[in-house]
PDB file of N, CA and C in Angstrom:
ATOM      1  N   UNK A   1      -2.584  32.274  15.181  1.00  0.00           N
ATOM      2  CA  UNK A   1      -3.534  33.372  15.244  1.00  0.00           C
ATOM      3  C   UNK A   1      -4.755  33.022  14.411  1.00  0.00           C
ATOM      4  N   UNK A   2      -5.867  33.490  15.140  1.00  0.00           N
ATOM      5  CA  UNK A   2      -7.343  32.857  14.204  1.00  0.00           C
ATOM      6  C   UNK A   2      -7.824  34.130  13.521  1.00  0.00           C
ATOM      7  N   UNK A   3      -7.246  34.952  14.059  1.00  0.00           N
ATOM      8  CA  UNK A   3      -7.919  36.577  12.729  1.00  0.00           C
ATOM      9  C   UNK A   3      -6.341  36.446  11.570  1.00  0.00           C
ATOM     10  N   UNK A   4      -7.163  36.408  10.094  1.00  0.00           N
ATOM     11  CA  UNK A   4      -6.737  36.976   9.068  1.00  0.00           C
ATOM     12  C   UNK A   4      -5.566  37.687   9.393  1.00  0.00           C
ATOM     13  N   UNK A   5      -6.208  39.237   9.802  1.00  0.00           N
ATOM     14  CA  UNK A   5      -5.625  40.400  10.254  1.00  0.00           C
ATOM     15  C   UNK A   5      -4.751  40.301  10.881  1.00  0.00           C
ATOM     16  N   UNK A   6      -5.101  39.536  11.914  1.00  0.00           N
ATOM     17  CA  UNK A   6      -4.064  39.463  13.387  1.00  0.00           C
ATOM     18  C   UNK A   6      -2.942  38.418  12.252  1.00  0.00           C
ATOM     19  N   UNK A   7      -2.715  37.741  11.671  1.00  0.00           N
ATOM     20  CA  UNK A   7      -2.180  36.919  10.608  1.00  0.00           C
ATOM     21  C   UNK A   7      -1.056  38.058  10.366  1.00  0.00           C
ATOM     22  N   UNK A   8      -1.640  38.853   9.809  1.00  0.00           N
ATOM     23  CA  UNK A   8      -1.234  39.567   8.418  1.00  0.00           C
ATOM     24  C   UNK A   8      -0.395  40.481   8.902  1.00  0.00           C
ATOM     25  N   UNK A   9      -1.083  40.808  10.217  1.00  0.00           N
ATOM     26  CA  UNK A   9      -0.282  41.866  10.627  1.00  0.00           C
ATOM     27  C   UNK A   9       1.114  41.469  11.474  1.00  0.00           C
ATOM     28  N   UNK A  10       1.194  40.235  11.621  1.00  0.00           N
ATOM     29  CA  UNK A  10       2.230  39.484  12.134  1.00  0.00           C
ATOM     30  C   UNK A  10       3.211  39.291  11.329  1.00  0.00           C
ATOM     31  N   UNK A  11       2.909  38.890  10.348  1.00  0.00           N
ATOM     32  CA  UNK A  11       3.618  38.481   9.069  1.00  0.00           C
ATOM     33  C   UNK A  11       4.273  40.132   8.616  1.00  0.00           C
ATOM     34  N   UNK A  12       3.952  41.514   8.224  1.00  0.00           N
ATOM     35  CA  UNK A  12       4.044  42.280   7.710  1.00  0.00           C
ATOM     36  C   UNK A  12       5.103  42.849   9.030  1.00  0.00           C
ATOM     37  N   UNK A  13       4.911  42.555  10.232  1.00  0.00           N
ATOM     38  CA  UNK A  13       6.171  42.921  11.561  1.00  0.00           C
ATOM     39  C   UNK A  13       6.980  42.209  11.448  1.00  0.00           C
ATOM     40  N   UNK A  14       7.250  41.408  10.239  1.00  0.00           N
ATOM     41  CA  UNK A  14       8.647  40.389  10.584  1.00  0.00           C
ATOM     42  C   UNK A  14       8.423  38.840  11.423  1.00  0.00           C
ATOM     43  N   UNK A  15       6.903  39.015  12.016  1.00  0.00           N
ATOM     44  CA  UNK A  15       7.385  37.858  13.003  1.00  0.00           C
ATOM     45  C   UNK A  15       6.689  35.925  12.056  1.00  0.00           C
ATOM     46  N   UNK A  16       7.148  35.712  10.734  1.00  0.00           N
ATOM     47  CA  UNK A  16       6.918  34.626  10.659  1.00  0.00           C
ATOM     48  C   UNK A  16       6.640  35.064   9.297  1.00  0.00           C
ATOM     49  N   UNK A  17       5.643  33.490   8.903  1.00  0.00           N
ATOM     50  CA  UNK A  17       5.078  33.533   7.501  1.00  0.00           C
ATOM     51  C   UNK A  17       3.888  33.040   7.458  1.00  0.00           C
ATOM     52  N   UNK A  18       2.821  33.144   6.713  1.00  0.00           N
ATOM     53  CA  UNK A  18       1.345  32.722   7.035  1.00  0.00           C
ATOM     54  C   UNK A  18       1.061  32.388   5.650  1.00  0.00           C
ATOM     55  N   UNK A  19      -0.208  31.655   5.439  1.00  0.00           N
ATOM     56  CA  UNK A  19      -1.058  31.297   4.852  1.00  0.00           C
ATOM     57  C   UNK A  19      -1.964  32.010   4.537  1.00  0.00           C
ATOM     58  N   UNK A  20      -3.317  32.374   3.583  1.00  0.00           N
ATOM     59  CA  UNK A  20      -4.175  33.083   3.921  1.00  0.00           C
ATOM     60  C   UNK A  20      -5.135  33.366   2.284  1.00  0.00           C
ATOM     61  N   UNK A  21      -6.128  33.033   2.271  1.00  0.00           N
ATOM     62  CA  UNK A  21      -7.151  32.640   0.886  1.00  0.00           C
ATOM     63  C   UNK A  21      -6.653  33.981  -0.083  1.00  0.00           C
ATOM     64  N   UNK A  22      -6.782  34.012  -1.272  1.00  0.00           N
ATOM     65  CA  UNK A  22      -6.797  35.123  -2.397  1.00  0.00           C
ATOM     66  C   UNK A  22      -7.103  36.337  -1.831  1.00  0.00           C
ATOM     67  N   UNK A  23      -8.517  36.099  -1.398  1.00  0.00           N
ATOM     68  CA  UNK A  23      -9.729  36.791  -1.529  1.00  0.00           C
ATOM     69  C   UNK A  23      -9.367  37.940   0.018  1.00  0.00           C
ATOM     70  N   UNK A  24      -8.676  36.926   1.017  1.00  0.00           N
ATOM     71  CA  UNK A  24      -8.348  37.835   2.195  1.00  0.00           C
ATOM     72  C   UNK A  24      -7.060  38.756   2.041  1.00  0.00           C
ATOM     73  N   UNK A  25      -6.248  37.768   1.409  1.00  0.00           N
ATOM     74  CA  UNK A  25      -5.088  39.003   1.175  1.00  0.00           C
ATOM     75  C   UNK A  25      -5.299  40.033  -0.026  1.00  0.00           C
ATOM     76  N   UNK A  26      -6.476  40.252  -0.708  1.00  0.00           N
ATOM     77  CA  UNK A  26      -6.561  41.463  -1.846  1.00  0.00           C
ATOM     78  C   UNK A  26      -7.027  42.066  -0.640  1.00  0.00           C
ATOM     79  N   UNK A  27      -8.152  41.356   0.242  1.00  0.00           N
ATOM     80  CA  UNK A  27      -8.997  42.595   1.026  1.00  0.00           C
ATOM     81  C   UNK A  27      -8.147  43.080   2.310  1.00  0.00           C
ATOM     82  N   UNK A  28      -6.676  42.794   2.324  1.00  0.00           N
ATOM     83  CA  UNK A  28      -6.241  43.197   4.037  1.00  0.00           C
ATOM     84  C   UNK A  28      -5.371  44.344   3.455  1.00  0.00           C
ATOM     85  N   UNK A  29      -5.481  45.299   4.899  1.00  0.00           N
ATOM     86  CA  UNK A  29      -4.568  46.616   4.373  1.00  0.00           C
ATOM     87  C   UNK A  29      -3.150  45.902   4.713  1.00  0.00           C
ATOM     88  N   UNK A  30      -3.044  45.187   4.752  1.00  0.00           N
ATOM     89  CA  UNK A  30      -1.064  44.832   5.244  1.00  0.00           C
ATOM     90  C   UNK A  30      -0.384  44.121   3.874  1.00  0.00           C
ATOM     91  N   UNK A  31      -1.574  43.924   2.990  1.00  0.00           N
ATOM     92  CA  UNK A  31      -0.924  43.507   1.501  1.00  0.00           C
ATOM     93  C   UNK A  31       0.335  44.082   0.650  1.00  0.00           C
ATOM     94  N   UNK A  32       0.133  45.412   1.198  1.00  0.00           N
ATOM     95  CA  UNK A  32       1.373  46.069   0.895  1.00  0.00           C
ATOM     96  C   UNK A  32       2.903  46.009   1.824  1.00  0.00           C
ATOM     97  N   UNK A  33       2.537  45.765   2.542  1.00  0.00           N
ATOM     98  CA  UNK A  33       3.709  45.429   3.416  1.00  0.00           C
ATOM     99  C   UNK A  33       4.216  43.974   4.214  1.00  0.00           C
ATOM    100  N   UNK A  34       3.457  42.807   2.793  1.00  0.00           N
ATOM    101  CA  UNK A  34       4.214  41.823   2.868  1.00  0.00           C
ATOM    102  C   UNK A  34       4.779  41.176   1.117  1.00  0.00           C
ATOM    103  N   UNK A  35       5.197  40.004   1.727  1.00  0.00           N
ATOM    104  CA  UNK A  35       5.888  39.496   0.012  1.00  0.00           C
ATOM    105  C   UNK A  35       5.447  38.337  -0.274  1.00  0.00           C
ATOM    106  N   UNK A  36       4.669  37.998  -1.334  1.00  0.00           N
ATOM    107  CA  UNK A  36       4.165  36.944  -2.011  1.00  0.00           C
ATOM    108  C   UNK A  36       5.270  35.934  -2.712  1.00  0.00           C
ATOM    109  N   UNK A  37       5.189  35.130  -1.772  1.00  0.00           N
ATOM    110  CA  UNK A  37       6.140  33.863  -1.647  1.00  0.00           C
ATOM    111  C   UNK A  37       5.823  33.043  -3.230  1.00  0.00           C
ATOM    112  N   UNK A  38       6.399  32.323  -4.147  1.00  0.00           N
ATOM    113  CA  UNK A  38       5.723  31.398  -5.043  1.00  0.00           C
ATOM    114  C   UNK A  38       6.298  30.228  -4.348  1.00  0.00           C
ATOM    115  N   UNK A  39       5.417  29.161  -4.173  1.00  0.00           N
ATOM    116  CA  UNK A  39       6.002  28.111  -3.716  1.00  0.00           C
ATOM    117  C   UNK A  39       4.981  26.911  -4.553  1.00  0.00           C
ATOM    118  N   UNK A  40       6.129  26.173  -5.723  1.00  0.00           N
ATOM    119  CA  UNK A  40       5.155  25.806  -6.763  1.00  0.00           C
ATOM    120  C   UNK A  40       5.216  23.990  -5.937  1.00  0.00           C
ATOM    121  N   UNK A  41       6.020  23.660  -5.260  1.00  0.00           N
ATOM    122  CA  UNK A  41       6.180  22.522  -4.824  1.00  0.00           C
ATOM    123  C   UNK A  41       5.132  22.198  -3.375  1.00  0.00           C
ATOM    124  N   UNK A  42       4.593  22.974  -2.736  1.00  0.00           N
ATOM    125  CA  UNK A  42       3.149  23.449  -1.566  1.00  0.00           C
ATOM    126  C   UNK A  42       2.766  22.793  -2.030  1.00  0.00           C
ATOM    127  N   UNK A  43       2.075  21.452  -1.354  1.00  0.00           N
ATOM    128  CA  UNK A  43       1.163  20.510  -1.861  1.00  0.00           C
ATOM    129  C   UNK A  43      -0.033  20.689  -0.067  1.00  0.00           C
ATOM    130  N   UNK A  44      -0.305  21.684   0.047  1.00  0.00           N
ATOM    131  CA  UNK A  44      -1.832  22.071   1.577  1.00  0.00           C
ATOM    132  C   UNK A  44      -2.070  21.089   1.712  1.00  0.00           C
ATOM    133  N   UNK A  45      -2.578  20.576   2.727  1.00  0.00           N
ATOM    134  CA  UNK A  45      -3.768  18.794   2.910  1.00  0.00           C
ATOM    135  C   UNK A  45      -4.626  19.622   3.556  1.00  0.00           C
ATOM    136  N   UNK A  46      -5.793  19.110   3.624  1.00  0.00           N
ATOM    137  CA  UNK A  46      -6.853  19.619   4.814  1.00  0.00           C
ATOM    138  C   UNK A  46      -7.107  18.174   5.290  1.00  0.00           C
ATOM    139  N   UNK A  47      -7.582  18.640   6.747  1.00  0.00           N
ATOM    140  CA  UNK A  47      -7.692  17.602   7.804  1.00  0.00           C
ATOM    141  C   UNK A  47      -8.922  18.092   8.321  1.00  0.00           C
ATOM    142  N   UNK A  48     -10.086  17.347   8.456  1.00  0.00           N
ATOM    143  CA  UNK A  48     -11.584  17.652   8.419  1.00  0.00           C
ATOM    144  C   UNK A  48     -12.219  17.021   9.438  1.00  0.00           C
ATOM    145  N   UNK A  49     -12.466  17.263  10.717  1.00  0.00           N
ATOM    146  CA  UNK A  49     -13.420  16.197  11.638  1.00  0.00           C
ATOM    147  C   UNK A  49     -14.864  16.620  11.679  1.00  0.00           C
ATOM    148  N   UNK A  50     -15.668  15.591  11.648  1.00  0.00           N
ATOM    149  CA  UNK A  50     -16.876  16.049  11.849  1.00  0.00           C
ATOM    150  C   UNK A  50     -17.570  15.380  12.799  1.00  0.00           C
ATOM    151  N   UNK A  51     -17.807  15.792  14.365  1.00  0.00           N
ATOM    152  CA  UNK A  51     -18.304  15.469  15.508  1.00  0.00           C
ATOM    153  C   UNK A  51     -19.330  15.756  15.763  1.00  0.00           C
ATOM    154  N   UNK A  52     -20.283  14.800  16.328  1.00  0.00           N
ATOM    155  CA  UNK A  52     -21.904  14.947  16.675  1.00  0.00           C
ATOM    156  C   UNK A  52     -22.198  13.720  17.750  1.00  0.00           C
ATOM    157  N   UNK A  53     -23.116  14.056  18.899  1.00  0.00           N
ATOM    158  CA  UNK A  53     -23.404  13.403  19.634  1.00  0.00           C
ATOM    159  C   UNK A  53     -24.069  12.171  18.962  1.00  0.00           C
ATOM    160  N   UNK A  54     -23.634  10.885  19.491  1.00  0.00           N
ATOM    161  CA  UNK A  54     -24.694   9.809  19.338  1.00  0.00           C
ATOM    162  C   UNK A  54     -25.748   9.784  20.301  1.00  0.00           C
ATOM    163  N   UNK A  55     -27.286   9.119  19.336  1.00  0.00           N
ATOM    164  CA  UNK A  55     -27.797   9.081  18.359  1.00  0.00           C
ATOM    165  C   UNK A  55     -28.072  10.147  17.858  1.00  0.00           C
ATOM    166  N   UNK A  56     -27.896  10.618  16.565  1.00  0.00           N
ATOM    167  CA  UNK A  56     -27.839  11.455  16.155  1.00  0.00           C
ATOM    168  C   UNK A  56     -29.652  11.420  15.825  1.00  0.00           C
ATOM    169  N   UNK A  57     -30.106  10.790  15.932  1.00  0.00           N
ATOM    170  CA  UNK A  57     -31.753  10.625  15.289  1.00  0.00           C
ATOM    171  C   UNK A  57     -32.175  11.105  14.239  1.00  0.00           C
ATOM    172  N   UNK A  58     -32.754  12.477  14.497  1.00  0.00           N
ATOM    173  CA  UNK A  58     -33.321  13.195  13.134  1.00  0.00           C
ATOM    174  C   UNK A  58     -32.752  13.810  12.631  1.00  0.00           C
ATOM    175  N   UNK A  59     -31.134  13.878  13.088  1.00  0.00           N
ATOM    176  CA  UNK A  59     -30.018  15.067  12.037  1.00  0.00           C
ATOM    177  C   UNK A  59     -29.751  13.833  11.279  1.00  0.00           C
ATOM    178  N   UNK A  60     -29.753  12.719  11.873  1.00  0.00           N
ATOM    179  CA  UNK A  60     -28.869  11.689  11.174  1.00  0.00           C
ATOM    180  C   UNK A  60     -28.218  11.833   9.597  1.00  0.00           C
ATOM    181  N   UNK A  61     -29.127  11.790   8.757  1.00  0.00           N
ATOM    182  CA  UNK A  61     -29.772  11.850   7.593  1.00  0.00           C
ATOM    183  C   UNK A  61     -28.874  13.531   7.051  1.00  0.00           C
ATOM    184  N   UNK A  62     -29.355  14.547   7.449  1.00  0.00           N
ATOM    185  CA  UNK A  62     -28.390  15.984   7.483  1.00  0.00           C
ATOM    186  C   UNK A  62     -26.958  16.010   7.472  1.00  0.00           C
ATOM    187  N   UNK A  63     -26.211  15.252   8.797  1.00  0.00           N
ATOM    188  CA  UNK A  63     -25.194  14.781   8.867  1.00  0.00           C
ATOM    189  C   UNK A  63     -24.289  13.984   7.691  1.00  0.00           C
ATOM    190  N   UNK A  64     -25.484  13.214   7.737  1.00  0.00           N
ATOM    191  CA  UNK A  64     -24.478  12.039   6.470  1.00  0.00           C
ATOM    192  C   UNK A  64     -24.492  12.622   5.401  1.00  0.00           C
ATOM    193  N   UNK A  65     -25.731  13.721   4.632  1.00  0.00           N
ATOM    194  CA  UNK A  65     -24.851  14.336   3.519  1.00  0.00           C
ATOM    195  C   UNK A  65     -24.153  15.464   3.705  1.00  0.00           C
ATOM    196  N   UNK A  66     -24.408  15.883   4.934  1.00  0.00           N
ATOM    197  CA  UNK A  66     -22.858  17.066   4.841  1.00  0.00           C
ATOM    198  C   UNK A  66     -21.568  15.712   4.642  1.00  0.00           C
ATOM    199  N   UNK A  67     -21.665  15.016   5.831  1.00  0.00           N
ATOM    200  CA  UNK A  67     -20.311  14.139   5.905  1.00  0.00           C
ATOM    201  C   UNK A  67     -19.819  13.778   4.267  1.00  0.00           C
ATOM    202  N   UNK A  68     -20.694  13.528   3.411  1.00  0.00           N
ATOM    203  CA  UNK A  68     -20.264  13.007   1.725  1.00  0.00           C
ATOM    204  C   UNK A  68     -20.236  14.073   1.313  1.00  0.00           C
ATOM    205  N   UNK A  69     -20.579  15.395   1.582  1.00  0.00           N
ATOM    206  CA  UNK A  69     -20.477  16.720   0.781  1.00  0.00           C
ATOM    207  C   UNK A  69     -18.939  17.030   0.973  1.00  0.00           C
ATOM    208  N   UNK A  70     -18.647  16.664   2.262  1.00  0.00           N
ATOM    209  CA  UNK A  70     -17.404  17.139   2.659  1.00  0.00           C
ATOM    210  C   UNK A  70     -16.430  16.553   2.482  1.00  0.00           C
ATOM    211  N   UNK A  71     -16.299  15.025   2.489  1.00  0.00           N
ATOM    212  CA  UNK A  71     -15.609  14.494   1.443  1.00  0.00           C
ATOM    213  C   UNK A  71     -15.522  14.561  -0.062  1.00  0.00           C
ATOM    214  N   UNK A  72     -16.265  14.796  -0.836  1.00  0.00           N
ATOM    215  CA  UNK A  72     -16.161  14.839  -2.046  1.00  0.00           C
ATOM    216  C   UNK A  72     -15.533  15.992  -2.155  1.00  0.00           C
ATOM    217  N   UNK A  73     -15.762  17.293  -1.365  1.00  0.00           N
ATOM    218  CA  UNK A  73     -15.538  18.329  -1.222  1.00  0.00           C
ATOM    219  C   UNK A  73     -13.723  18.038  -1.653  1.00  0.00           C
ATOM    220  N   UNK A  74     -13.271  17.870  -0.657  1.00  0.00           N
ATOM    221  CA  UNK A  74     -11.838  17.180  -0.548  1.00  0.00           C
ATOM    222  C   UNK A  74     -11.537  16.956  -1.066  1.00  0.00           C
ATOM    223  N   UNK A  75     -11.715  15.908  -2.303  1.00  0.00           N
ATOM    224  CA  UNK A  75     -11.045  15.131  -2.711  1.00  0.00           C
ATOM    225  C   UNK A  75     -10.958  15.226  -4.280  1.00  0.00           C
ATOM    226  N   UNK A  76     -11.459  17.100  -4.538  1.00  0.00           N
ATOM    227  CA  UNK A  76     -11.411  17.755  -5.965  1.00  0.00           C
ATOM    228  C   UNK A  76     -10.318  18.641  -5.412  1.00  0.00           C
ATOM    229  N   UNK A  77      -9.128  18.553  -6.046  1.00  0.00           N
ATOM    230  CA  UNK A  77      -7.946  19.496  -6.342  1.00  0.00           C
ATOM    231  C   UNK A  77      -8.311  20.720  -6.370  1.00  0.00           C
ATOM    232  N   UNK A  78      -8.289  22.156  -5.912  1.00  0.00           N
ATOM    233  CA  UNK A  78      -8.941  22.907  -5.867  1.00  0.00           C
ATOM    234  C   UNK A  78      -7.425  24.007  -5.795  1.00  0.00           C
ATOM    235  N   UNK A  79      -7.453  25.072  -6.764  1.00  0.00           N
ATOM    236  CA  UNK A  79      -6.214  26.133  -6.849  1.00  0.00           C
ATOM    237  C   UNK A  79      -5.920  27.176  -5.816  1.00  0.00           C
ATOM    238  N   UNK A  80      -4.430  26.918  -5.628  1.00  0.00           N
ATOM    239  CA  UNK A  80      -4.131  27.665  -4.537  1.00  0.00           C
ATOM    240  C   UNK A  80      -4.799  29.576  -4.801  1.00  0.00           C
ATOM    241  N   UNK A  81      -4.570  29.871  -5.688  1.00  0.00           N
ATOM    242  CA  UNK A  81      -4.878  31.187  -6.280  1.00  0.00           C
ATOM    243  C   UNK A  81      -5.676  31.126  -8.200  1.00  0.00           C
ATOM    244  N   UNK A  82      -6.770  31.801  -8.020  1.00  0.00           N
ATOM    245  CA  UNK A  82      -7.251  31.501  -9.725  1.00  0.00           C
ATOM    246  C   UNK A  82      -7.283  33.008 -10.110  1.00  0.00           C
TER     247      UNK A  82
END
């Protein structure tokens, strides 16, 4: 499911277990009617593609520092919950 909500509200009917940022589960009304798992051994990966037609010409340049933004991005440990 690609909505939060539609997530949450799945999870709170019994049907599974989800994922879902800090910030979305303080703001969803189904917070109360699910259970906050601790799972200290969860090690997430993210998997990142970044696709653009060749020649890229005048993004070129745009591209390549998102592309290093987004790696570096990555590759700082970043907390499941702060």
């Amino acid at each position: 499911a690609l909505s939060v909500d539609l997530r949450m509200s799945l999870v709170a009917r019994g049907h599974g277990i989800g994922i879902v940022t800090p910030g979305a589960f303080a703001d969803s009304r189904w917070r109360d009617r699910v259970e906050v798992i601790d799972c200290p051994d969860f090690k997430p990966q993210v998997r990142a593609w970044l696709l653009h037609r060749p020649p890229a010409g005048r993004l070129s340049r745009p591209i390549a520092l998102f592309r290093d933004a987004l790696i570096e991005g990555l590759e700082v440990p970043m907390p499941l919950v702060s």
